[in-house]
N, C-alpha and C. Protein backbone atom coordinates (compact mmCIF):
# COMPACT_ATOMS: atom_id res chain seq x y z
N UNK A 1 11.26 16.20 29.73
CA UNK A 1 10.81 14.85 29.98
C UNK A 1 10.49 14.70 31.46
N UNK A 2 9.32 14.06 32.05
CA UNK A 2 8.89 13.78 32.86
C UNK A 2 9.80 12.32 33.79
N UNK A 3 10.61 12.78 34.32
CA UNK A 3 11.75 11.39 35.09
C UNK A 3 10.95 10.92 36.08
N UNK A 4 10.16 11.83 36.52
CA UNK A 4 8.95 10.55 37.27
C UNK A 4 8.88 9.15 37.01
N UNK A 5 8.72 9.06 35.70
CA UNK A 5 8.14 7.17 35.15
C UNK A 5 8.71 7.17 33.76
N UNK A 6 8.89 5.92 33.36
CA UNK A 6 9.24 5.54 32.24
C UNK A 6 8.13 5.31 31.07
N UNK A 7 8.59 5.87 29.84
CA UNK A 7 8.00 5.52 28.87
C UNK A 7 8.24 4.74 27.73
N UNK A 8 7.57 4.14 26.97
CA UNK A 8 7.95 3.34 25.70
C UNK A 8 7.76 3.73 24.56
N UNK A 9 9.59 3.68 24.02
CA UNK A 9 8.61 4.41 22.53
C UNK A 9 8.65 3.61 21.09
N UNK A 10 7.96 4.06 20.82
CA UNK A 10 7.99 3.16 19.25
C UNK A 10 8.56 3.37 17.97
N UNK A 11 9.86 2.81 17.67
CA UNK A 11 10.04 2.93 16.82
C UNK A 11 10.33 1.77 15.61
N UNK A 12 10.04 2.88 14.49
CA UNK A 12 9.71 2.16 13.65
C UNK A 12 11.18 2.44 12.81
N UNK A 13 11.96 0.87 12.61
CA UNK A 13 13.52 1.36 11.91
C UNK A 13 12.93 1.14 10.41
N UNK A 14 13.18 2.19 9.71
CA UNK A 14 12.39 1.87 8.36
C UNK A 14 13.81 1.56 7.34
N UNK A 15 15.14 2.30 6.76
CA UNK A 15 15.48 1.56 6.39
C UNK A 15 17.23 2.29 6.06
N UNK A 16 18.20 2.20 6.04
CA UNK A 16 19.50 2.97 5.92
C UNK A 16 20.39 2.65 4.18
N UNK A 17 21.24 4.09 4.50
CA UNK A 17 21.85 4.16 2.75
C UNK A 17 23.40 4.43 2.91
N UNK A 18 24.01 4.25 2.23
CA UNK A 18 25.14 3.89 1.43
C UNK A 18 26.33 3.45 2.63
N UNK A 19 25.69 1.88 3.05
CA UNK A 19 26.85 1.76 4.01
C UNK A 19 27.82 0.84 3.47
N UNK A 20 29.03 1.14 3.99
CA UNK A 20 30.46 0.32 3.60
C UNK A 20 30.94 -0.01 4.30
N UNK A 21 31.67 -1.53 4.18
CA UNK A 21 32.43 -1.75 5.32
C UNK A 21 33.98 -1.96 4.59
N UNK A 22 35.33 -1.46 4.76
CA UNK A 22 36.28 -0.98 4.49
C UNK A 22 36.11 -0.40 3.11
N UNK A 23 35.42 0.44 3.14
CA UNK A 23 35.37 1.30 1.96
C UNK A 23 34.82 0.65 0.53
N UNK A 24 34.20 -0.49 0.67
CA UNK A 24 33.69 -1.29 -0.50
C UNK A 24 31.70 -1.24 0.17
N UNK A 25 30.81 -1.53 -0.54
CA UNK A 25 29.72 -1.43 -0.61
C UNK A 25 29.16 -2.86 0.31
N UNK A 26 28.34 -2.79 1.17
CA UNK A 26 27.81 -3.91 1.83
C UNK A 26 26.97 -4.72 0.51
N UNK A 27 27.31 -5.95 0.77
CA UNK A 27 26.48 -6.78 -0.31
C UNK A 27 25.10 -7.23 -0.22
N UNK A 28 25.15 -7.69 1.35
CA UNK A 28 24.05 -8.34 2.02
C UNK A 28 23.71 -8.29 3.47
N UNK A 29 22.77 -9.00 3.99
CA UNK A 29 22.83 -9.05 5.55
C UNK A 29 22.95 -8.05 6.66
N UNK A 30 22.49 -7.27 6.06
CA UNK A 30 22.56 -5.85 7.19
C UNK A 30 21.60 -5.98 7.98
N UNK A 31 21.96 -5.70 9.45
CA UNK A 31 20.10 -5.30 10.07
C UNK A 31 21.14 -4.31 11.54
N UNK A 32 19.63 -3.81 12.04
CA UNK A 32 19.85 -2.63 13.21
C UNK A 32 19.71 -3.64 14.37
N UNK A 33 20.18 -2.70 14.93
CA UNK A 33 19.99 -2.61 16.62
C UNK A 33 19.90 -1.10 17.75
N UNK A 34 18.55 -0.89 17.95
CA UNK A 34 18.54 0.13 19.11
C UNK A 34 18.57 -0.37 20.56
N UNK A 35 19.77 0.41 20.77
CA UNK A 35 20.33 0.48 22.53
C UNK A 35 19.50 1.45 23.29
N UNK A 36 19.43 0.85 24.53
CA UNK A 36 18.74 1.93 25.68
C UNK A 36 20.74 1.70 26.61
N UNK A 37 20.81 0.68 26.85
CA UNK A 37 22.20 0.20 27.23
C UNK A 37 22.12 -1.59 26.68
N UNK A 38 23.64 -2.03 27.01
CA UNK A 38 24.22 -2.80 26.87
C UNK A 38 23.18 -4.02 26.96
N UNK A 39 22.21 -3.97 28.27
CA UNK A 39 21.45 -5.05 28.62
C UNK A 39 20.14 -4.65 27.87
N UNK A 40 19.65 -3.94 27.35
CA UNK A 40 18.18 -3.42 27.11
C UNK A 40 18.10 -3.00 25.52
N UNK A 41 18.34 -3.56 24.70
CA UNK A 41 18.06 -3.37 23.54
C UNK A 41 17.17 -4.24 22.43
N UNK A 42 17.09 -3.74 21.11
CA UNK A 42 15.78 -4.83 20.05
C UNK A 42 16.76 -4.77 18.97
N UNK A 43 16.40 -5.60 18.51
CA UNK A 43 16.89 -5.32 17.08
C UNK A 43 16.07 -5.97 15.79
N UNK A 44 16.38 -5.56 14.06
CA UNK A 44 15.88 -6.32 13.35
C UNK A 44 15.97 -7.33 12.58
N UNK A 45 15.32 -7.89 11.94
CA UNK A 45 15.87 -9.14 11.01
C UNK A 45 16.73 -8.76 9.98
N UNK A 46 17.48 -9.49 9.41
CA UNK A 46 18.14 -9.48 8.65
C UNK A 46 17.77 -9.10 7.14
N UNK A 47 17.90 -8.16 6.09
CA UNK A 47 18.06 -7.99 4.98
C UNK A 47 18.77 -8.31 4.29
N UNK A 48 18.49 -9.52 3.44
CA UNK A 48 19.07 -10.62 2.58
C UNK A 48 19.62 -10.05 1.29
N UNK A 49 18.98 -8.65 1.08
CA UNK A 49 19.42 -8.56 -0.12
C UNK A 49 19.25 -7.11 -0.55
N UNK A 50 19.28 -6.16 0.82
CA UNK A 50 19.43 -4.47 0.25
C UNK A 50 20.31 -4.27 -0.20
N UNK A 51 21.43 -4.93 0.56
CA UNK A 51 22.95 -4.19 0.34
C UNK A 51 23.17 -3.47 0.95
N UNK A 52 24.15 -2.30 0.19
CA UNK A 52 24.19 -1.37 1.11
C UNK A 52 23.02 0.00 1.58
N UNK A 53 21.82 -0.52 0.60
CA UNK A 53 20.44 0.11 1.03
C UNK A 53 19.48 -0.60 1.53
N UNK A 54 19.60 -1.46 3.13
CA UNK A 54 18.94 -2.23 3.42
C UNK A 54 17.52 -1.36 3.41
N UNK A 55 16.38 -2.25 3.71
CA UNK A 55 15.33 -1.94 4.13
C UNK A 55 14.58 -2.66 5.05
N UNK A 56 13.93 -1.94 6.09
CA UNK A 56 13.46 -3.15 7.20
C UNK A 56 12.09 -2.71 7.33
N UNK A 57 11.98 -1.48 7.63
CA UNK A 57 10.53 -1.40 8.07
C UNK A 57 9.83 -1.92 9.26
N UNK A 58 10.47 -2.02 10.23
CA UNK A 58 10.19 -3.21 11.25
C UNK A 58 9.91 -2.39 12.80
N UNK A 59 9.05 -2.45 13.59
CA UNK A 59 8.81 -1.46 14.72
C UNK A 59 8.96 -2.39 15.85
N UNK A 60 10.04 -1.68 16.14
CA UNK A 60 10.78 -1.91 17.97
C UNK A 60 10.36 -1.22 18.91
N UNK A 61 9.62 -1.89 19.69
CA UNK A 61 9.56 -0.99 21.16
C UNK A 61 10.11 -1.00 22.27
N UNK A 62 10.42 -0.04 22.63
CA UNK A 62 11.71 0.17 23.82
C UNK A 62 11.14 0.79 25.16
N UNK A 63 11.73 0.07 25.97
CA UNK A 63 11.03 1.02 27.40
C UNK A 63 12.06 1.89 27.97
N UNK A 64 12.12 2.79 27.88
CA UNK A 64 13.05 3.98 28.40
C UNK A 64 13.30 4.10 30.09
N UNK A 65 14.09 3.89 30.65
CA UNK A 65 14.38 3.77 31.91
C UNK A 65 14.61 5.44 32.45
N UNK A 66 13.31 5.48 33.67
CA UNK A 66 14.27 6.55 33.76
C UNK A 66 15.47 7.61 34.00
N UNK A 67 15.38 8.38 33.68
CA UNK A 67 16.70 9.18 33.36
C UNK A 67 17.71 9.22 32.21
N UNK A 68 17.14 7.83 31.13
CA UNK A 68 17.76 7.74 29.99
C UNK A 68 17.74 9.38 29.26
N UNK A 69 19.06 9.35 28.60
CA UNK A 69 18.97 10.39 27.66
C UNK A 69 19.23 10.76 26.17
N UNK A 70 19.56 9.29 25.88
CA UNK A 70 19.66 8.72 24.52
C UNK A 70 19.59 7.88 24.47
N UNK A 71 19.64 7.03 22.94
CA UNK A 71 19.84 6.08 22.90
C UNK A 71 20.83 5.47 21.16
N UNK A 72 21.30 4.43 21.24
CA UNK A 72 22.58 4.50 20.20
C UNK A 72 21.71 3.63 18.93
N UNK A 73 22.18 3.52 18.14
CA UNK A 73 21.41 3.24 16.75
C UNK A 73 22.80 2.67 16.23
N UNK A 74 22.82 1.54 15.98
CA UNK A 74 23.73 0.36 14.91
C UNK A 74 23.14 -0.18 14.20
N UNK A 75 24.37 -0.32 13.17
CA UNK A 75 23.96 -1.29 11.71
C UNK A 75 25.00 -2.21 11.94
N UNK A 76 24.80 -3.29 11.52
CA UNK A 76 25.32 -4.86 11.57
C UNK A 76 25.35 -5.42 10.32
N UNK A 77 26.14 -6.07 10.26
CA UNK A 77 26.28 -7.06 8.94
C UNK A 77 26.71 -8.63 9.45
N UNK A 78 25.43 -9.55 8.89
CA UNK A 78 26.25 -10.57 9.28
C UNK A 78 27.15 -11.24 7.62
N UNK A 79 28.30 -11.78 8.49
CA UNK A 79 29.00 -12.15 7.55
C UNK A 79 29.29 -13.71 8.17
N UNK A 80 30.15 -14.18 6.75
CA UNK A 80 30.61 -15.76 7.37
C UNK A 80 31.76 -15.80 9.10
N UNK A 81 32.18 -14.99 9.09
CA UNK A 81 33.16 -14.90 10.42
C UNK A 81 32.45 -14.40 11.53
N UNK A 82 31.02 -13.97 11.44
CA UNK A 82 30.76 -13.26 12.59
C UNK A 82 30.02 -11.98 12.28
N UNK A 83 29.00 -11.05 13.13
CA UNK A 83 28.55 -9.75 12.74
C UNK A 83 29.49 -9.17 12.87
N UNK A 84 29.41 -7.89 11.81
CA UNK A 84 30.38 -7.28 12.01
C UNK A 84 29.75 -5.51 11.94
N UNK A 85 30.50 -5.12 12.65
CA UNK A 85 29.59 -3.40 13.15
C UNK A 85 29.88 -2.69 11.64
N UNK A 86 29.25 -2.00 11.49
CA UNK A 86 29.18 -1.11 9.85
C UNK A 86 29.57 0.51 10.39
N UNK A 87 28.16 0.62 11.39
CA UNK A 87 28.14 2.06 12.21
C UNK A 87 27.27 2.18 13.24
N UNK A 88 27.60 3.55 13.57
CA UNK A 88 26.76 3.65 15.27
C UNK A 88 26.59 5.13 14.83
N UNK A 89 25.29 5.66 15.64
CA UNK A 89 25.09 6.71 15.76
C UNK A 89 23.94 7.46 17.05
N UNK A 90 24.07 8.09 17.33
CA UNK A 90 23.22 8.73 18.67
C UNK A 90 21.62 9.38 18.44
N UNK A 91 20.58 8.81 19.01
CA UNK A 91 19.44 9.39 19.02
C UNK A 91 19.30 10.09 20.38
N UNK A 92 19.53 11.29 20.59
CA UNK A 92 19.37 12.21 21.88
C UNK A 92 17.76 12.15 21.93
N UNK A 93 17.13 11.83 23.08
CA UNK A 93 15.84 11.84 23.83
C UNK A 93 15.28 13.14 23.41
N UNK A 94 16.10 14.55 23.03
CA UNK A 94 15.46 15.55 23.22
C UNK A 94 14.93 15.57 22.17
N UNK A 95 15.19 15.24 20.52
CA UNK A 95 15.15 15.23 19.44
C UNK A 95 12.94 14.63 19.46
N UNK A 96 12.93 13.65 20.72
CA UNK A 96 11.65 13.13 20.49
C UNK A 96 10.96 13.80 21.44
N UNK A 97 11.03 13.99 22.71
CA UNK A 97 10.32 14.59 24.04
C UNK A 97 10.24 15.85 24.68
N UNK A 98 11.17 16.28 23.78
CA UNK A 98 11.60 17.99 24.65
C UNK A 98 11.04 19.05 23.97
N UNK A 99 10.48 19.20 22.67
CA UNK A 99 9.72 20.10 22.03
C UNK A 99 8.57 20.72 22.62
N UNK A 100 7.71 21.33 21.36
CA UNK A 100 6.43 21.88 21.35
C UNK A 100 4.92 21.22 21.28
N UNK A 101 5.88 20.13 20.79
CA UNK A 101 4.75 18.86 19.96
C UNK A 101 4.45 17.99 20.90
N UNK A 102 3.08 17.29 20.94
CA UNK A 102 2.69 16.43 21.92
C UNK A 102 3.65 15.26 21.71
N UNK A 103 4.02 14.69 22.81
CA UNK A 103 4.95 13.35 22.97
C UNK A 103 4.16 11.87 21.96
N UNK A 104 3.06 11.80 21.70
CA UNK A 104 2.86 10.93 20.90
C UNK A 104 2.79 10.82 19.11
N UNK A 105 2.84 12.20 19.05
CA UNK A 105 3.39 12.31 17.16
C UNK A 105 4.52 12.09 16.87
N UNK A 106 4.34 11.20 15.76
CA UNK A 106 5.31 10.47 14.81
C UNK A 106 5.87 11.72 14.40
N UNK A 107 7.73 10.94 14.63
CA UNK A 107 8.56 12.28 13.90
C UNK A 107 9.15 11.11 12.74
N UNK A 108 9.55 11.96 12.00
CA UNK A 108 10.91 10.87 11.15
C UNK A 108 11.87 11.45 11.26
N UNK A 109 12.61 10.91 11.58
CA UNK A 109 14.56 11.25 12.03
C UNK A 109 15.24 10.20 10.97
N UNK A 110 16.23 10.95 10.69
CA UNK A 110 17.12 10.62 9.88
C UNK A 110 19.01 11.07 10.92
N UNK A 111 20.04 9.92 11.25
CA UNK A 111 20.61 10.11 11.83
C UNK A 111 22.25 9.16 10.80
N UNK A 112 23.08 10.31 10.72
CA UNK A 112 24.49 10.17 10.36
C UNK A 112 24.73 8.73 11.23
N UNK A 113 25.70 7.50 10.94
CA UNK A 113 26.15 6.59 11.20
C UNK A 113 27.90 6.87 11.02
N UNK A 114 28.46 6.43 11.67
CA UNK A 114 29.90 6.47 12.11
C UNK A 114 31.03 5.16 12.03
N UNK A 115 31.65 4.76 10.93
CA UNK A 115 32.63 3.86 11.58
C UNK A 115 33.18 3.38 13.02
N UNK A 116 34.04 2.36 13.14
CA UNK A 116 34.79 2.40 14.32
C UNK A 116 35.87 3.48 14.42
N UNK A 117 36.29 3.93 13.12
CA UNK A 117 37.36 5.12 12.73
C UNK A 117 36.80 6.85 13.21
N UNK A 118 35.69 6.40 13.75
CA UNK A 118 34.92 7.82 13.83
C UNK A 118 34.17 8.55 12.34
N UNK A 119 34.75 8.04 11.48
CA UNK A 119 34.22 8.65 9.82
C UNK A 119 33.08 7.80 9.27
N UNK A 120 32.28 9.03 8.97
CA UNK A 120 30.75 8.96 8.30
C UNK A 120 30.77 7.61 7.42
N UNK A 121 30.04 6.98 7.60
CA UNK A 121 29.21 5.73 7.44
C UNK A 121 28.45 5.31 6.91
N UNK A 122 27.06 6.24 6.40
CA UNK A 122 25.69 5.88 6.36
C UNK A 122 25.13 6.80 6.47
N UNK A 123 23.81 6.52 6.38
CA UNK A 123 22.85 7.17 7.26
C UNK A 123 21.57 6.18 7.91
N UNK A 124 20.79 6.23 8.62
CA UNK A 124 19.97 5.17 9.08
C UNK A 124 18.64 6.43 9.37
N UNK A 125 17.68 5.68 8.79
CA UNK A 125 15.94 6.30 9.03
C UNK A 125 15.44 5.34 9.88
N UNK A 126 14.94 6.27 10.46
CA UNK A 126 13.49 5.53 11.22
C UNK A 126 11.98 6.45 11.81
N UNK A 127 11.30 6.61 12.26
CA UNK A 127 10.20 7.31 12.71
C UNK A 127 10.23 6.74 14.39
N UNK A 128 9.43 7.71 15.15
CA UNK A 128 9.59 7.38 16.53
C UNK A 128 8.79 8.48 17.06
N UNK A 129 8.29 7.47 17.98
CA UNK A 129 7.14 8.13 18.72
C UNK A 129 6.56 7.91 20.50
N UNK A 130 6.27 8.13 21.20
CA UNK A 130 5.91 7.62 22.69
C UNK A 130 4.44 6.87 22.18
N UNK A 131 4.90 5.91 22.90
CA UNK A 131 3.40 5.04 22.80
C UNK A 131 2.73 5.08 23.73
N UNK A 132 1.81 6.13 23.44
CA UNK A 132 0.43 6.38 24.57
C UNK A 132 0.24 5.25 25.48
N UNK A 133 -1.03 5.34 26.65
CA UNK A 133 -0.85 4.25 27.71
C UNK A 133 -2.63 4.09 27.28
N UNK A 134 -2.99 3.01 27.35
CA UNK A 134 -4.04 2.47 26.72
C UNK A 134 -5.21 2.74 27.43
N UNK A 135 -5.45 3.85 28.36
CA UNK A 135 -6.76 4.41 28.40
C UNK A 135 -6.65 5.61 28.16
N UNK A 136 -5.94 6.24 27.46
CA UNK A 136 -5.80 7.49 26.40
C UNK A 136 -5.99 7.02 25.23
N UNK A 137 -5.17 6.17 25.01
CA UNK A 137 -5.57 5.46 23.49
C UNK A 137 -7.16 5.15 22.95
N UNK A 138 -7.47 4.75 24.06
CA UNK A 138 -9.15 4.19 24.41
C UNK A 138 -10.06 5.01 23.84
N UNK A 139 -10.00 6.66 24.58
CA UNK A 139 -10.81 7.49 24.74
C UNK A 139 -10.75 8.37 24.23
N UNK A 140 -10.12 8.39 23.22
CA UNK A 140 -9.92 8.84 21.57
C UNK A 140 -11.29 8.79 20.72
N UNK A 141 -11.68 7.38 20.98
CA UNK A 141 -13.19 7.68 20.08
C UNK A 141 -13.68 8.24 20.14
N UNK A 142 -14.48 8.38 21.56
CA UNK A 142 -15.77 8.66 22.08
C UNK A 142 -15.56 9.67 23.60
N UNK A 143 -14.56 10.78 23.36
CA UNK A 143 -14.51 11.60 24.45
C UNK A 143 -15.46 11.73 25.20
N UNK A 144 -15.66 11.92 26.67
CA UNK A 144 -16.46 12.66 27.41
C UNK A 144 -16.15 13.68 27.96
N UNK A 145 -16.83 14.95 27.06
CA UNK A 145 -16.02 16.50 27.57
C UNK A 145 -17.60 16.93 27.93
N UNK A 146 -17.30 17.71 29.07
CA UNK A 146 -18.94 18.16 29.82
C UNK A 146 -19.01 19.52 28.53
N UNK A 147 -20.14 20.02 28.57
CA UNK A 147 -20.70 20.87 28.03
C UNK A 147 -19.80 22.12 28.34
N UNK A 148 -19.66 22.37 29.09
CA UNK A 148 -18.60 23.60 29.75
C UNK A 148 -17.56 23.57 29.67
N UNK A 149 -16.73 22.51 29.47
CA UNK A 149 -15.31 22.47 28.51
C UNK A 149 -15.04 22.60 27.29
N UNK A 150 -16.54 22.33 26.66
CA UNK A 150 -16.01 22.39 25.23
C UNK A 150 -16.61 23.74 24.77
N UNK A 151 -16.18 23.87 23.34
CA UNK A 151 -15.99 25.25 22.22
C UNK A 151 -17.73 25.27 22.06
N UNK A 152 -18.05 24.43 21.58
CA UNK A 152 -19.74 24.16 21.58
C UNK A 152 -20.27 22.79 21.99
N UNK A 153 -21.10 22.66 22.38
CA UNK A 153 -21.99 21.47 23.02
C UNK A 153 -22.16 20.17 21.74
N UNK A 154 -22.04 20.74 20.89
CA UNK A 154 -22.11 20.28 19.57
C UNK A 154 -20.72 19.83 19.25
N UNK A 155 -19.51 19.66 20.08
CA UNK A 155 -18.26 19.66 19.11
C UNK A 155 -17.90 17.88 18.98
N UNK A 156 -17.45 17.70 18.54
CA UNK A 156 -17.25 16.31 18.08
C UNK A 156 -15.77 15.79 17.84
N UNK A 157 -15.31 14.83 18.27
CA UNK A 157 -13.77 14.85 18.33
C UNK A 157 -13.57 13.61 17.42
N UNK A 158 -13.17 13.65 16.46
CA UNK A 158 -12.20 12.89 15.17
C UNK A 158 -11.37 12.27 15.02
N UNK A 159 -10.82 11.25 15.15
CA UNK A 159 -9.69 10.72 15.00
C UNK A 159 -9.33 10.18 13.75
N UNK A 160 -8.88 10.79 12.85
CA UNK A 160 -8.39 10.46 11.60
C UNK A 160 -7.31 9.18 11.57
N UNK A 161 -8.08 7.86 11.48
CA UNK A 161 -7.22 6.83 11.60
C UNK A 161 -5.70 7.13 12.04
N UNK A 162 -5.76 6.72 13.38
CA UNK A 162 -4.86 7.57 14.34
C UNK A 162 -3.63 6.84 13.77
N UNK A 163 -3.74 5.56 13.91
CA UNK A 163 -1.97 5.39 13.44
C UNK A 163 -1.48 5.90 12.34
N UNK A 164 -2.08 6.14 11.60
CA UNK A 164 -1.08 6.97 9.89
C UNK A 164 -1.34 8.89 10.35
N UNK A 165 -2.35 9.06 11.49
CA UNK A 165 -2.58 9.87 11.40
C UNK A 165 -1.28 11.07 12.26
N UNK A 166 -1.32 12.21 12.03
CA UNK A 166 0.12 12.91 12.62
C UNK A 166 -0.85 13.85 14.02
N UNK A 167 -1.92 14.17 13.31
CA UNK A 167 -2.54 15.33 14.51
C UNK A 167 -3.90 14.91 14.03
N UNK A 168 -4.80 14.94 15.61
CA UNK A 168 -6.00 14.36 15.81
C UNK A 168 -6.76 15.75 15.52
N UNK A 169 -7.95 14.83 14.43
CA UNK A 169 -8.90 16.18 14.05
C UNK A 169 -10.07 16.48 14.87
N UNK A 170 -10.42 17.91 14.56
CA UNK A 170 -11.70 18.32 15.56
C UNK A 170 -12.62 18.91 14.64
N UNK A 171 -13.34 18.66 15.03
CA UNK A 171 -14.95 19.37 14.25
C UNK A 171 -15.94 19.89 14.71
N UNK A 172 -15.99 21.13 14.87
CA UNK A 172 -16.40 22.30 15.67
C UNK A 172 -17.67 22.77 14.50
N UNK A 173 -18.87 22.72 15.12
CA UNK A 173 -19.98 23.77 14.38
C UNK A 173 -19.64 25.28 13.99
N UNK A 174 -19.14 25.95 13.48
CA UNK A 174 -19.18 27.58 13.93
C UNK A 174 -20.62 28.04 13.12
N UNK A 175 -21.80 28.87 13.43
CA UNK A 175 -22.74 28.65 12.42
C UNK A 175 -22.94 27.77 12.05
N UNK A 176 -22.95 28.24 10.36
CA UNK A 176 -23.13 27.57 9.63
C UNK A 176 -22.40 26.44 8.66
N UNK A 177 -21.26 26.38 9.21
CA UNK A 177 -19.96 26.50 8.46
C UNK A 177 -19.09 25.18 10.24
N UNK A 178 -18.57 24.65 9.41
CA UNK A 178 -17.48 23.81 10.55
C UNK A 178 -16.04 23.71 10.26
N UNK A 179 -15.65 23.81 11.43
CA UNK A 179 -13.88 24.44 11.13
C UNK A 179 -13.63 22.44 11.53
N UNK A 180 -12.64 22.36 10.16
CA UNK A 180 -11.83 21.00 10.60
C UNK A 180 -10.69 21.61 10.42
N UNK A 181 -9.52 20.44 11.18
CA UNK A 181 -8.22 20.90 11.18
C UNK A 181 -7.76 20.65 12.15
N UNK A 182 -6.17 20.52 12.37
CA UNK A 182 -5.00 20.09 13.41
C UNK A 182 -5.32 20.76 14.38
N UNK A 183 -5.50 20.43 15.88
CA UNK A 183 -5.59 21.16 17.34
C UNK A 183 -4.85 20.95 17.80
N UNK A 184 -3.83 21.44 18.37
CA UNK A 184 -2.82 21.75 19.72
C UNK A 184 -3.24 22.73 20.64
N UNK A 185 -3.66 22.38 21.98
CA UNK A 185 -4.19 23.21 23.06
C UNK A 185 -4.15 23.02 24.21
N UNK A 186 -4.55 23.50 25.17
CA UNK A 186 -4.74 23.31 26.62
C UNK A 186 -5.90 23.37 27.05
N UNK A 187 -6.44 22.36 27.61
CA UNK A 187 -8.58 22.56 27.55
C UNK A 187 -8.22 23.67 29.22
N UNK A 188 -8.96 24.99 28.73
CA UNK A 188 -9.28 25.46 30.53
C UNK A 188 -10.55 25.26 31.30
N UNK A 189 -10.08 24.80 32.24
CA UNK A 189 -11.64 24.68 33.18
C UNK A 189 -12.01 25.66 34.24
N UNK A 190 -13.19 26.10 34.30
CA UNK A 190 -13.76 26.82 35.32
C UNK A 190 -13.15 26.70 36.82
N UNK A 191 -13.04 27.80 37.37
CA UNK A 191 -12.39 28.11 38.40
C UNK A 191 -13.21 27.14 39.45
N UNK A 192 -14.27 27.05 39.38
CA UNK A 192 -15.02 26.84 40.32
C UNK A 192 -15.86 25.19 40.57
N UNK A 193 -14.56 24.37 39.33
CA UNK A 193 -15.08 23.26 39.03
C UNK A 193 -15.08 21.97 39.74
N UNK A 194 -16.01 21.42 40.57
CA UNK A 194 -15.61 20.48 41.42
C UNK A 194 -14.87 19.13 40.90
């Protein structure tokens, strides 16, 4: 991860399973909350009626401070006395930023939830991703790659309706024949390029 600057990422809490609170089945009223810390967190609305399989579906965006290196994931229940914690569990930064994969593909993580007793809980889903900075986002349509960067003069860059999409497509002439398909690369430029 780049501690230079902060990034925001997006996640999307989609929805958690078999949580209990003293060993009996949640009835109602569950919803999340993702921590960066104490002061900096989102959370979601309430599910009136999953139970103990709420569902939210709901996308939080978080701005990551830097040097963060996780961040904590709770389930809540409100009840007549007050919310009351169900479970907690840890999303480590590396799980989204530290790979092979470009920082803006959607992962889905699935993460164990914990009592206050320390004992398994749940589980809680969500997807999560860095949310690009909006003149990358931009220039997605309509690249401008000079003739000398690209594979052929002819190549054409795709964006397969980027938000559902996982990896941006390319469409390359070869002959007669055009190669589509997932690109991960490094564009090289001429030594001598002003």
């Amino acid at each position: 991860m780049n501690n230079s600057s902060s990034r925001t990422l997006e996640i999307k809490v989609l929805s958690a399973e078999d949580l209990r609170i003293g060993g009996r089945s949640v009835k109602k009223n569950a919803f999340a909350i993702v921590k960066v810390d104490p002061w900096n967190y989102h959370g979601t609305k309430v599910d009136p009626l999953g139970g103990s399989y709420p569902k939210w579906d709901e996308i939080l965006e978080i701005i990551l401070p830097v040097g963060a290196t996780s961040l904590t994931l709770e389930v809540q229940c409100k009840t007549s006395s007050g919310d009351r914690l169900i479970g907690t569990g840890n999303l480590p930064l590396s799980d989204i930023i530290e790979d092979y994969t470009p920082e803006h593909y959607l992962r889905f993580l699935s993460y164990i939830l914990k009592d206050t007793k320390g004992k398994r809980n749940g589980i809680i889903n969500l997807s999560v991703r860095v949310k690009m900075p909006k003149q990358v986002r931009s220039s997605l349509g309509k690249p401008k790659v000079p003739d000398y960067a690209a594979c052929s003069s002819n190549a054409v860059l795709k964006v397969a309706g980027y938000k559902s999409s996982l990896a941006q497509m390319i469409e390359i002439p070869i002959g007669e024949r055009k190669f589509e398909g997932a690109v991960i690369g490094v564009p090289v430029w001429p030594p001598n390029h002003d």
